[in-house]
C-alpha atoms as a PDB file:
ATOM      1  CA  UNK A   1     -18.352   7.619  -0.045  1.00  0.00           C
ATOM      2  CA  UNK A   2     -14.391   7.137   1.039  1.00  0.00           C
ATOM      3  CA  UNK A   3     -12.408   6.442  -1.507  1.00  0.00           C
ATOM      4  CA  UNK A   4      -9.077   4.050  -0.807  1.00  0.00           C
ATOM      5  CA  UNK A   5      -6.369   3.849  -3.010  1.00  0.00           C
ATOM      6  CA  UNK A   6      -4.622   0.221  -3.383  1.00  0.00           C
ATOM      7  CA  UNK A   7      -1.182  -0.023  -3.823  1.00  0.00           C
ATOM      8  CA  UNK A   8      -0.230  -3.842  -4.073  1.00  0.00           C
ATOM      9  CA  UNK A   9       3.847  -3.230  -3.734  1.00  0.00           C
ATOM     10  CA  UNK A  10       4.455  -7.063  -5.745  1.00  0.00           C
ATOM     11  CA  UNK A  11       4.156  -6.281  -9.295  1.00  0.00           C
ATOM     12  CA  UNK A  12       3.315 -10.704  -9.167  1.00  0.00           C
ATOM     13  CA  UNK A  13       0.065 -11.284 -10.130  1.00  0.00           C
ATOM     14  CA  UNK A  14       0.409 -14.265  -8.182  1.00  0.00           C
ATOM     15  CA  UNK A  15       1.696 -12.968  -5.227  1.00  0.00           C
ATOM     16  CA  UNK A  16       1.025 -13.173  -1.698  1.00  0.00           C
ATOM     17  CA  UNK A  17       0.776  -9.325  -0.939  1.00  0.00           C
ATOM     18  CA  UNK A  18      -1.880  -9.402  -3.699  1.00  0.00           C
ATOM     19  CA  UNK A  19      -3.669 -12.147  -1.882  1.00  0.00           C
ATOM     20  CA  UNK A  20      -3.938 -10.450   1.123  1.00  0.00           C
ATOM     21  CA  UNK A  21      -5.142  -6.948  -0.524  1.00  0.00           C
ATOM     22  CA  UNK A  22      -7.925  -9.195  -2.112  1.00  0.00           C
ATOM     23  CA  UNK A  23      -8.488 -10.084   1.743  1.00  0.00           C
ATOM     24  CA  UNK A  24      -8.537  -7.012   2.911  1.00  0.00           C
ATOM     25  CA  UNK A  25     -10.352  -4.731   0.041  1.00  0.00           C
ATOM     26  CA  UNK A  26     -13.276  -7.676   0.645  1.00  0.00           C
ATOM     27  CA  UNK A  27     -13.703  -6.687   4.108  1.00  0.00           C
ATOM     28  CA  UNK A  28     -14.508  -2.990   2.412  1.00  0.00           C
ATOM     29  CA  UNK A  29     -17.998  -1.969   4.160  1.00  0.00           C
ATOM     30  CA  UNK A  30     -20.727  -0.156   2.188  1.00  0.00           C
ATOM     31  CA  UNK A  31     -19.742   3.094   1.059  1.00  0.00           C
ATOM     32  CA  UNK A  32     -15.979   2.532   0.503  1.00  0.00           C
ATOM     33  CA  UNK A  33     -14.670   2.408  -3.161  1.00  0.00           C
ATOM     34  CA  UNK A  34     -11.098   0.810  -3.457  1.00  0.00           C
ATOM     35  CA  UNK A  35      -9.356   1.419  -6.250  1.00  0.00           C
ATOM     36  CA  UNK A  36      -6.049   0.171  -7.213  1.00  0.00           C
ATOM     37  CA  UNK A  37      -3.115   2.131  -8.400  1.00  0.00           C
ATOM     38  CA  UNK A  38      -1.183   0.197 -10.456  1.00  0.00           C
ATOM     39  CA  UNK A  39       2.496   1.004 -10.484  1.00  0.00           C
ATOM     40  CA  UNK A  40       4.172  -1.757 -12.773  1.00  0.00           C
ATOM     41  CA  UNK A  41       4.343   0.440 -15.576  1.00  0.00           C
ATOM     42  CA  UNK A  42       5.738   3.697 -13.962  1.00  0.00           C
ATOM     43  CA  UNK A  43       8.767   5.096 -15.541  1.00  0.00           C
ATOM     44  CA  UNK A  44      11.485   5.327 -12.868  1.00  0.00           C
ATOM     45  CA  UNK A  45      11.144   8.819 -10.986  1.00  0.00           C
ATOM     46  CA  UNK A  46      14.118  11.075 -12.013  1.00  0.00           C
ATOM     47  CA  UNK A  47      14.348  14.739 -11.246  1.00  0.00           C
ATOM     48  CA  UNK A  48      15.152  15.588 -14.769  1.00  0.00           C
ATOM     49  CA  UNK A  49      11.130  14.647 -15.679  1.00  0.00           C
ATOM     50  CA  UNK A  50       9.932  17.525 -13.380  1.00  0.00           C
ATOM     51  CA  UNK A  51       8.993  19.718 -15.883  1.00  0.00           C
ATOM     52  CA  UNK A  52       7.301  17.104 -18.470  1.00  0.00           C
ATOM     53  CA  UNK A  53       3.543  15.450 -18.003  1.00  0.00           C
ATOM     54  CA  UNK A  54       4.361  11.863 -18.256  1.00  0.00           C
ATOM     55  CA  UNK A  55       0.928  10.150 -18.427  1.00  0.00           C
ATOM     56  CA  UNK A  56       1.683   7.763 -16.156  1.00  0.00           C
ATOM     57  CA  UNK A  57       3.028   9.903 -13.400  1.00  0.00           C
ATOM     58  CA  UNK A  58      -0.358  11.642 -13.376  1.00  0.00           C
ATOM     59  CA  UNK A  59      -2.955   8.757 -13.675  1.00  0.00           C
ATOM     60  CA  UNK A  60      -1.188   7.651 -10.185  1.00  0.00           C
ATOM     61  CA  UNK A  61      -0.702  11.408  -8.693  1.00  0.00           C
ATOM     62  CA  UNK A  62      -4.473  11.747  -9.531  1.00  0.00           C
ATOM     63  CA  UNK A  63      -5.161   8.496  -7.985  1.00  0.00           C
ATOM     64  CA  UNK A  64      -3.269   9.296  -4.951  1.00  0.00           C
ATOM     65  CA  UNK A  65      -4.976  12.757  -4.660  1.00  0.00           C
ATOM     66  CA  UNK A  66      -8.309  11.865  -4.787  1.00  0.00           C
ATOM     67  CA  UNK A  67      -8.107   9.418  -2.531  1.00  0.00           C
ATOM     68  CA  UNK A  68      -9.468   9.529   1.775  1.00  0.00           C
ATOM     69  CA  UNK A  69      -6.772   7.458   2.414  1.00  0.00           C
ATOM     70  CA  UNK A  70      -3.929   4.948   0.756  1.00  0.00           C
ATOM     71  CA  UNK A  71      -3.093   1.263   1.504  1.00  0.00           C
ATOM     72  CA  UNK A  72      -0.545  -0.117   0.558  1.00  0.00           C
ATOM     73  CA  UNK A  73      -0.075  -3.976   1.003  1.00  0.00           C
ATOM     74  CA  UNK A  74       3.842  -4.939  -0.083  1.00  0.00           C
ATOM     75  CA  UNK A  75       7.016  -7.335   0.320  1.00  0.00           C
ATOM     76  CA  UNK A  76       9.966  -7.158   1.496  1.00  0.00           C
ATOM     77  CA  UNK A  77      13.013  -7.014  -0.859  1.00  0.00           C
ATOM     78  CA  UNK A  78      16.550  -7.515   0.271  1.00  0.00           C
ATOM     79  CA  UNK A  79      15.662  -6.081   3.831  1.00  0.00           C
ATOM     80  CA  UNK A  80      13.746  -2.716   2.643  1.00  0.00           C
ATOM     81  CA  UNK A  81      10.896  -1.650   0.301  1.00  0.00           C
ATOM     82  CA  UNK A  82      10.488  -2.580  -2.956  1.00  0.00           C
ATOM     83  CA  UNK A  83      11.619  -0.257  -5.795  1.00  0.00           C
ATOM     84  CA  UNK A  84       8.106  -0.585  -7.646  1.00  0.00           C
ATOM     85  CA  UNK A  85       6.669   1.250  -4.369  1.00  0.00           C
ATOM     86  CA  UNK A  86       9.916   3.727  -3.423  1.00  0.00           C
ATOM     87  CA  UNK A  87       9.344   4.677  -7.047  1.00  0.00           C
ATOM     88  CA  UNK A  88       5.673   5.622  -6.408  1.00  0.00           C
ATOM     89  CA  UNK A  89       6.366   7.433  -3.678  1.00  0.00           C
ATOM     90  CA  UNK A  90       8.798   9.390  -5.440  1.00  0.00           C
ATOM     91  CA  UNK A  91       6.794  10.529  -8.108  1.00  0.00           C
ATOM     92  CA  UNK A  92       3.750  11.484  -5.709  1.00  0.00           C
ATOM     93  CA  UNK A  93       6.496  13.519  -3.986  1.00  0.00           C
ATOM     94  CA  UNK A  94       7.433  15.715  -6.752  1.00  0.00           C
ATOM     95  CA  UNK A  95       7.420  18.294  -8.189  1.00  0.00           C
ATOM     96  CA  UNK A  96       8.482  19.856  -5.098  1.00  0.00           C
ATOM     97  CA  UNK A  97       6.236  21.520  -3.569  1.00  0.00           C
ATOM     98  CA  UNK A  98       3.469  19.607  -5.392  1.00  0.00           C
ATOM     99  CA  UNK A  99       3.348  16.719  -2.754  1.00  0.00           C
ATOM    100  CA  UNK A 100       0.178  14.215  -3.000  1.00  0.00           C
ATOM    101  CA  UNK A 101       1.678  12.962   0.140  1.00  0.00           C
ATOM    102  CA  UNK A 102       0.949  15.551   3.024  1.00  0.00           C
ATOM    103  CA  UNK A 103      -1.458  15.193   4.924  1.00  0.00           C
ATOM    104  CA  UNK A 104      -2.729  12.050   3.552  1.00  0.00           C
ATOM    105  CA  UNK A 105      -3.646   8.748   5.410  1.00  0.00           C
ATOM    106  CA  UNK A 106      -1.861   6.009   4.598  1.00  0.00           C
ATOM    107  CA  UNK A 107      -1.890   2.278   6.326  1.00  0.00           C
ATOM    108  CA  UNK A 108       0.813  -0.371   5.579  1.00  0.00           C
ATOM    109  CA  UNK A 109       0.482  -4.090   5.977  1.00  0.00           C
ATOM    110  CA  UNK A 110       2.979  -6.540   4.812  1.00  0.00           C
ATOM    111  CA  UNK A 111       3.641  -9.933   4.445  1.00  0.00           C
ATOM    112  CA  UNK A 112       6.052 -12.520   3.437  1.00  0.00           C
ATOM    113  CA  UNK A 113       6.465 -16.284   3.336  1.00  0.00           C
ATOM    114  CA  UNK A 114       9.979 -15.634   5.622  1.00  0.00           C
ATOM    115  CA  UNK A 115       9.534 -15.714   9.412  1.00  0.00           C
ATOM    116  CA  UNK A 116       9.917 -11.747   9.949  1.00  0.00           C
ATOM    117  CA  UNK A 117       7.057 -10.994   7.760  1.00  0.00           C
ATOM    118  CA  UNK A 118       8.265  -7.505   6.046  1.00  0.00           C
ATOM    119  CA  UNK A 119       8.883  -5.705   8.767  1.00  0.00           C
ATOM    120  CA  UNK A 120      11.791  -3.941   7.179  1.00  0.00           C
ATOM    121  CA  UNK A 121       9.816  -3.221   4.360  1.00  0.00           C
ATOM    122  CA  UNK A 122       7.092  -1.538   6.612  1.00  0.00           C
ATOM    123  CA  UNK A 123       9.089   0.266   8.865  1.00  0.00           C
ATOM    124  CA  UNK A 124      11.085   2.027   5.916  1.00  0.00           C
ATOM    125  CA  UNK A 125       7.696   2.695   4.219  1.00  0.00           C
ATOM    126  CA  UNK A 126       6.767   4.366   7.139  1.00  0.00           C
ATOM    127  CA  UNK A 127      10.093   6.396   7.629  1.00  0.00           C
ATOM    128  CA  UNK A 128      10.086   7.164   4.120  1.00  0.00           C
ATOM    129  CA  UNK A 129       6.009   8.181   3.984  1.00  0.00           C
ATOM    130  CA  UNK A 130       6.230  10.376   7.459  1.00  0.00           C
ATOM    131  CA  UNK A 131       8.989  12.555   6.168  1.00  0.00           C
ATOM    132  CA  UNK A 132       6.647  13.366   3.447  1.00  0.00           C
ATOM    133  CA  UNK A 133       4.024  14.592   6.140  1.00  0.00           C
ATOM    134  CA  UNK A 134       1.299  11.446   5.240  1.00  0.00           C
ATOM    135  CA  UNK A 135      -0.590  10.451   8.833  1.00  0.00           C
ATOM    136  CA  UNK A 136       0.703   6.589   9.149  1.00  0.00           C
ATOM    137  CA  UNK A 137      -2.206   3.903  10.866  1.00  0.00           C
ATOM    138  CA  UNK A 138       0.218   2.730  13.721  1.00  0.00           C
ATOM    139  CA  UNK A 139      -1.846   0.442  14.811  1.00  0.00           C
ATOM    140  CA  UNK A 140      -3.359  -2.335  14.472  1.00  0.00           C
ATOM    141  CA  UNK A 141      -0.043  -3.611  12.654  1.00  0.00           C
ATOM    142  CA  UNK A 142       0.247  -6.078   9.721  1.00  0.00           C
ATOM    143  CA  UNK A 143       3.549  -7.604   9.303  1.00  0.00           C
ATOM    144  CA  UNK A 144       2.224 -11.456   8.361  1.00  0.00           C
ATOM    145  CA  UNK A 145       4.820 -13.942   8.737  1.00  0.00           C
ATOM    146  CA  UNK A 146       4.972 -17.455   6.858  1.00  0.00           C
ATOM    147  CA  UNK A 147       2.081 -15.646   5.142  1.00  0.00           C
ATOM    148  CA  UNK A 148       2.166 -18.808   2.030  1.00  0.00           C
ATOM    149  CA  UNK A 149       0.847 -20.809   4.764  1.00  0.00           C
ATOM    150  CA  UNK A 150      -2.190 -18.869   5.136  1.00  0.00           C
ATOM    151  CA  UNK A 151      -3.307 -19.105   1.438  1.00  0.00           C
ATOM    152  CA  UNK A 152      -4.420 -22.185  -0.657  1.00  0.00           C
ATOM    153  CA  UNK A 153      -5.616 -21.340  -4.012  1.00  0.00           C
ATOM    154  CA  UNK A 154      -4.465 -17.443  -4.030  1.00  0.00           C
ATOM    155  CA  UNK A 155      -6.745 -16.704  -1.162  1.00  0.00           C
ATOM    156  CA  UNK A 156      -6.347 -16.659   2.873  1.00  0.00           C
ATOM    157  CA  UNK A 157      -7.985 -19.657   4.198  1.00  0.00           C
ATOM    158  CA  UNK A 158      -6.501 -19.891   7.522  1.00  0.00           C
ATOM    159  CA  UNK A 159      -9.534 -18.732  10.291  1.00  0.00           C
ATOM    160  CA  UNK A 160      -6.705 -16.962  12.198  1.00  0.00           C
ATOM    161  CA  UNK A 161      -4.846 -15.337   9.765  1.00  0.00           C
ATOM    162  CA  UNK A 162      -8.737 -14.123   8.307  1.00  0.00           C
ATOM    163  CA  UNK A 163      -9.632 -12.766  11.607  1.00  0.00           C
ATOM    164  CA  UNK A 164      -6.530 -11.194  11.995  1.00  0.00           C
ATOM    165  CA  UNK A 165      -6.837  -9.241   9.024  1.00  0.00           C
ATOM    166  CA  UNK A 166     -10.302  -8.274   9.136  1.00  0.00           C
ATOM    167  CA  UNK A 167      -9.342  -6.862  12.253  1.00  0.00           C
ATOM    168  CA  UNK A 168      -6.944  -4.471  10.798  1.00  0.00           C
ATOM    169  CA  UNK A 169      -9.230  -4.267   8.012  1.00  0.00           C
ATOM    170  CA  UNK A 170     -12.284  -2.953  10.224  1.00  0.00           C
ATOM    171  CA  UNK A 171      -9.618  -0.107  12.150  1.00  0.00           C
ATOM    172  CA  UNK A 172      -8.194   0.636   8.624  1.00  0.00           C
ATOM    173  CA  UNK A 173     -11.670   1.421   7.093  1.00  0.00           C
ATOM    174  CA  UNK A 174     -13.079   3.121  10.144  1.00  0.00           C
ATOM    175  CA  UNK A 175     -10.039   5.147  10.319  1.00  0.00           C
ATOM    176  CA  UNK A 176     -10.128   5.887   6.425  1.00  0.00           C
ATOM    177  CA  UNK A 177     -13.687   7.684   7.208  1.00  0.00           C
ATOM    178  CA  UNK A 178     -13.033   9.893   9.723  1.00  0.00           C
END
């Protein structure tokens, strides 16, 4: 069994990102469990809370650890990451020297209604995720522009945009496995 952890980086229930994860997790094949790690309610990561077990830090540093792989599915804010998911990655860094991070595989697909389609957001995720020592997919990329116009009713419906992102979906998962 591989075991993926979700990490939707709109804390919308509504949101596009979301949409697509739904996409994506439904293209899981038989013997992949996706799980998501929900990070709405994570207290903001500050050194001084290195030394205390905050249950929410480690429900999402256990979720992260036990995980074959991560993806993480996410918008853009003002040109970067958003905090929700900087904040994650944070607290899965720390303590240091108690990194959930190293070594594991993480993929990144984002997507937006605006015509660059995240691609800030992912490239700093992936900065920010290979200093840690995680093994980033590089390809197939996901950075879906005018994403809204792929969705009616919460879910993709355009053919293209579907094929597009089971393709990712099917290197992501194969990838996830090995």
């Amino acid at each position: 069994m591989t075991h993926i952890a979700l990490v939707v980086g709109s804390l919308s229930q509504n949101s596009i990102n979301r949409a697509v994860a739904a996409h994506i997790v439904a293209q899981a094949p038989a013997g992949v469990h996706v799980e998501e790690v929900h990070i709405g309610d994570l207290p903001l990561y500050t050194q001084d809370r290195d030394s205390q077990s905050l249950p929410e830090y480690e429900r999402v540093r256990a979720q992260l650890r036990a995980a074959d792989a991560v993806l993480i599915v996410s918008p853009e804010h003002n040109r970067s990451m958003p905090a929700a998911v900087k904040n994650l990655i944070d607290i899965g860094s720390r303590p240091f020297g108690h990194s959930v991070w190293n070594g594991k595989k993480v993929a990144v697909a984002t997507a937006s209604p605006g015509s660059y389609g995240g691609i800030n957001s992912g490239l700093h995720l992936r900065q920010s995720l290979q200093s840690l020592g995680v093994e980033v997919l590089i390809a197939p990329e996901v950075f879906l522009s005018r994403a809204n116009a792929a969705l009616d009713k919460g879910q993709v419906s355009d053919e293209r945009t579907a094929a597009f992102l089971n393709k990712f979906a099917a290197a992501f998962y194969a990838w996830a496995a090995e």
